[in-house]
Protein backbone atom coordinates (compact mmCIF):
# COMPACT_ATOMS: atom_id res chain seq x y z
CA UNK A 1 103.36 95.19 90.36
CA UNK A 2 103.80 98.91 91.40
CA UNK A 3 103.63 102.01 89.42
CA UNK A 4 105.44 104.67 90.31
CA UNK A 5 104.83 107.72 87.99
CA UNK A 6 107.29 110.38 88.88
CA UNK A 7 108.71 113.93 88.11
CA UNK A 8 108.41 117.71 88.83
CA UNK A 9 105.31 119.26 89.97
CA UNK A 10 103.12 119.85 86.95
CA UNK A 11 104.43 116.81 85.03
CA UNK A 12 100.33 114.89 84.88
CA UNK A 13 101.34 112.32 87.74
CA UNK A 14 98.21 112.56 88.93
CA UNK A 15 96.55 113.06 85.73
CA UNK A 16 97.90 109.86 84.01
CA UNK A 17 97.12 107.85 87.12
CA UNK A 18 94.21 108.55 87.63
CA UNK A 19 92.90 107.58 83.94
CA UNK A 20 95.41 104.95 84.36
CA UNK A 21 93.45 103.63 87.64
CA UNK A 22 89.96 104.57 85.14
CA UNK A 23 91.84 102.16 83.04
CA UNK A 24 92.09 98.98 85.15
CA UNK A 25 88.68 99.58 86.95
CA UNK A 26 87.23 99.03 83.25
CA UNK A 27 89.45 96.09 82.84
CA UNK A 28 88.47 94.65 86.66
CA UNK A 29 92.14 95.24 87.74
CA UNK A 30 92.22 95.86 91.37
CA UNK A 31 94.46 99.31 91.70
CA UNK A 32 94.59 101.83 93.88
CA UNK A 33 96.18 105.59 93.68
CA UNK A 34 98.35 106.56 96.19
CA UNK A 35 99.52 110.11 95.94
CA UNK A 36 101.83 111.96 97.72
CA UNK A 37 99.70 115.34 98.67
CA UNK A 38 97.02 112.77 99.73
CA UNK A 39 99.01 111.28 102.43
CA UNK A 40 100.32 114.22 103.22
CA UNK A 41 96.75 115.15 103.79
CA UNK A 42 96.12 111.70 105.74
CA UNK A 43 98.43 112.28 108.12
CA UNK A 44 97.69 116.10 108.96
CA UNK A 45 100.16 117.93 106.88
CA UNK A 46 102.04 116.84 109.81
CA UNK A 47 105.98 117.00 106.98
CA UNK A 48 106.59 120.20 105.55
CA UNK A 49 108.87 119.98 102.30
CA UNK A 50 112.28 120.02 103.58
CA UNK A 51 114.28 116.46 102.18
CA UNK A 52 114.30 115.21 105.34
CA UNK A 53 110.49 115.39 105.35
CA UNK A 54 110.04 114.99 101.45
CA UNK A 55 112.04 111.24 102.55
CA UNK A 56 109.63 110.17 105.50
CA UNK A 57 106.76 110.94 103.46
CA UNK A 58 108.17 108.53 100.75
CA UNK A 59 108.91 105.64 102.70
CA UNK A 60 105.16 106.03 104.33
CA UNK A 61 104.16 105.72 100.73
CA UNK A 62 106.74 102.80 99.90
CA UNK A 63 105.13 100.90 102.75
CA UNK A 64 101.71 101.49 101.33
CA UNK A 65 102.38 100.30 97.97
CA UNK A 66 104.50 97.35 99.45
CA UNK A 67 101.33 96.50 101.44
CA UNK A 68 98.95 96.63 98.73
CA UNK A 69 101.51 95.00 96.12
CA UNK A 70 101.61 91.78 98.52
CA UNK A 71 97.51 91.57 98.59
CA UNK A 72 97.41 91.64 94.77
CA UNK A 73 96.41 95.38 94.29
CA UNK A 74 98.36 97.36 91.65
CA UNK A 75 99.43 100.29 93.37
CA UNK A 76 99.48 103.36 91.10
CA UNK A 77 101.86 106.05 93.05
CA UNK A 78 101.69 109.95 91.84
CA UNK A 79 104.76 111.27 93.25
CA UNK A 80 107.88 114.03 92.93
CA UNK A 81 109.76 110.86 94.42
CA UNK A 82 113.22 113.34 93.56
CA UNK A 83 115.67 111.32 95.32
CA UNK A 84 117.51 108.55 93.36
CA UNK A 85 118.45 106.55 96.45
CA UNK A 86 114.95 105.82 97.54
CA UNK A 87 114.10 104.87 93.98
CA UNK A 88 117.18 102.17 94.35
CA UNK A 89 115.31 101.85 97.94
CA UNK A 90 111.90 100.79 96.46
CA UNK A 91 113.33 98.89 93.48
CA UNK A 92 115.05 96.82 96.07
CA UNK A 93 111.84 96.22 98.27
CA UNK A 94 108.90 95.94 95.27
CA UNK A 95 108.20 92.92 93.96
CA UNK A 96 108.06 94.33 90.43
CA UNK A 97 108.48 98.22 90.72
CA UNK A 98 107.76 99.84 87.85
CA UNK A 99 109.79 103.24 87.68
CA UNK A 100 107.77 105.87 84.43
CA UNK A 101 109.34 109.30 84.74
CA UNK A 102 106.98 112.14 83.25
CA UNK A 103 109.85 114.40 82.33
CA UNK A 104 108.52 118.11 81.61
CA UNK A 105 110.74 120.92 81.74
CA UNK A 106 110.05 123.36 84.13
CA UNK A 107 109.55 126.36 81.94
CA UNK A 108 106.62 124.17 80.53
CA UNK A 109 104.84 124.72 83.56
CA UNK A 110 106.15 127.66 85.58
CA UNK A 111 102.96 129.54 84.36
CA UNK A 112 100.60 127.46 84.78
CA UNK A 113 101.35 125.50 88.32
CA UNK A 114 101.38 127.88 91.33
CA UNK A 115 103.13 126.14 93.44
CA UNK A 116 106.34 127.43 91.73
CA UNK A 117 105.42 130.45 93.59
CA UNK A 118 106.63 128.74 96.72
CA UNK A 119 109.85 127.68 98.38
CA UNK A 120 111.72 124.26 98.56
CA UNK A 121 110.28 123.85 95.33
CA UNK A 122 111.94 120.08 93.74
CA UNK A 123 113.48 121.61 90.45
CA UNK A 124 114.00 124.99 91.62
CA UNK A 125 115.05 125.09 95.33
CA UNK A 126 115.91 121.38 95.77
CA UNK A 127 117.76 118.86 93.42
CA UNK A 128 114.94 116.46 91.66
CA UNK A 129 117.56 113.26 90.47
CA UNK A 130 117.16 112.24 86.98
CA UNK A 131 116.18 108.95 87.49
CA UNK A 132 119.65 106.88 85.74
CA UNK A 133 117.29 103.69 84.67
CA UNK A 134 113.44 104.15 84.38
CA UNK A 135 111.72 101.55 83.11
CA UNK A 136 109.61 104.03 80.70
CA UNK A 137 110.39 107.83 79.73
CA UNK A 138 107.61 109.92 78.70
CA UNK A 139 108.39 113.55 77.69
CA UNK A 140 104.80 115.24 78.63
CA UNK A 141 105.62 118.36 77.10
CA UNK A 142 105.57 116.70 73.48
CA UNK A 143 102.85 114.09 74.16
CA UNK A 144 99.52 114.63 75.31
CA UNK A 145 97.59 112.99 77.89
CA UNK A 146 95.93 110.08 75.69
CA UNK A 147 99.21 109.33 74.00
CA UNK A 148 101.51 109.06 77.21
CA UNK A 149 98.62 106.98 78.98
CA UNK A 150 98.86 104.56 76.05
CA UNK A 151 102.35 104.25 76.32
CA UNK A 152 102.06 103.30 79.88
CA UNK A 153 99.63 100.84 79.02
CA UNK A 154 101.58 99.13 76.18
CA UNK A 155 105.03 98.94 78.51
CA UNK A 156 103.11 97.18 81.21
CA UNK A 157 101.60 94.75 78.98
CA UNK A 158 97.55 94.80 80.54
């Protein structure tokens, strides 16, 4: 099983996954968070945030989840992910890929998250593809952190 928990900056992504991951250590799930600004950071902030970079810096993290999907670890990914085709891509190449998209309107957050200060912002500067089929929807403006972990939790059934 992967979890992919995408949308626009700001959306919780890594909030919900990481009290998601808080989650299945109390359960003794094996999981592990992989998160887009992390590898970023692994690899020396080597991509800027042009699409062509935003899409190497997904399939890096498509091979890390495949990796840890086929040794049993639940691989909880916090990413923008704003390209439909490699969310066909990974449903394709994931055992069980598990698509929730944290959908928060961007004047929800334009205040609060700086990094709509920048450019190639996903949402603002660059397309972000509403994803046609997720598995799970969860409107974060409306509910609040406990509520949309909960709702990951009953859709995936641990």
């Amino acid at each position: 099983m992967v979890i992919w928990l995408l949308g626009i900056s700001g959306a919780g992504k890594t909030t919900l996954g990481n009290k998601l991951k808080k989650y299945f250590d109390e359960k003794k799930i094996k999981s592990y968070i992989i998160d887009g600004d992390l590898v970023r950071e692994f690899y020396d902030s080597d991509l800027g945030f042009t699409k062509e970079d935003r899409v190497a810096n997904i399939k890096r993290i498509l091979l890390s989840a495949y990796v840890l999907e086929q040794n049993g670890i639940i691989p909880i990914v916090c990413n923008i992910s704003p390209f439909q085709e490699l969310r066909n891509f990974a449903n394709e190449k994931l055992d069980n890929y598990i698509e929730i998209y944290l959908k928060r309107e961007i004047a929800d957050i334009k205040n609060k998250d700086n990094v709509y200060s920048k450019n190639d912002v996903v949402g603002v500067d660059m397309v972000f593809d509403e994803p046609k089929n997720p598995n799970l929807t969860i409107d974060t403006s409306k509910d609040d952190i406990p509520t949309s972990l909960n709702k990951i939790i009953n859709y995936i059934g641990i």
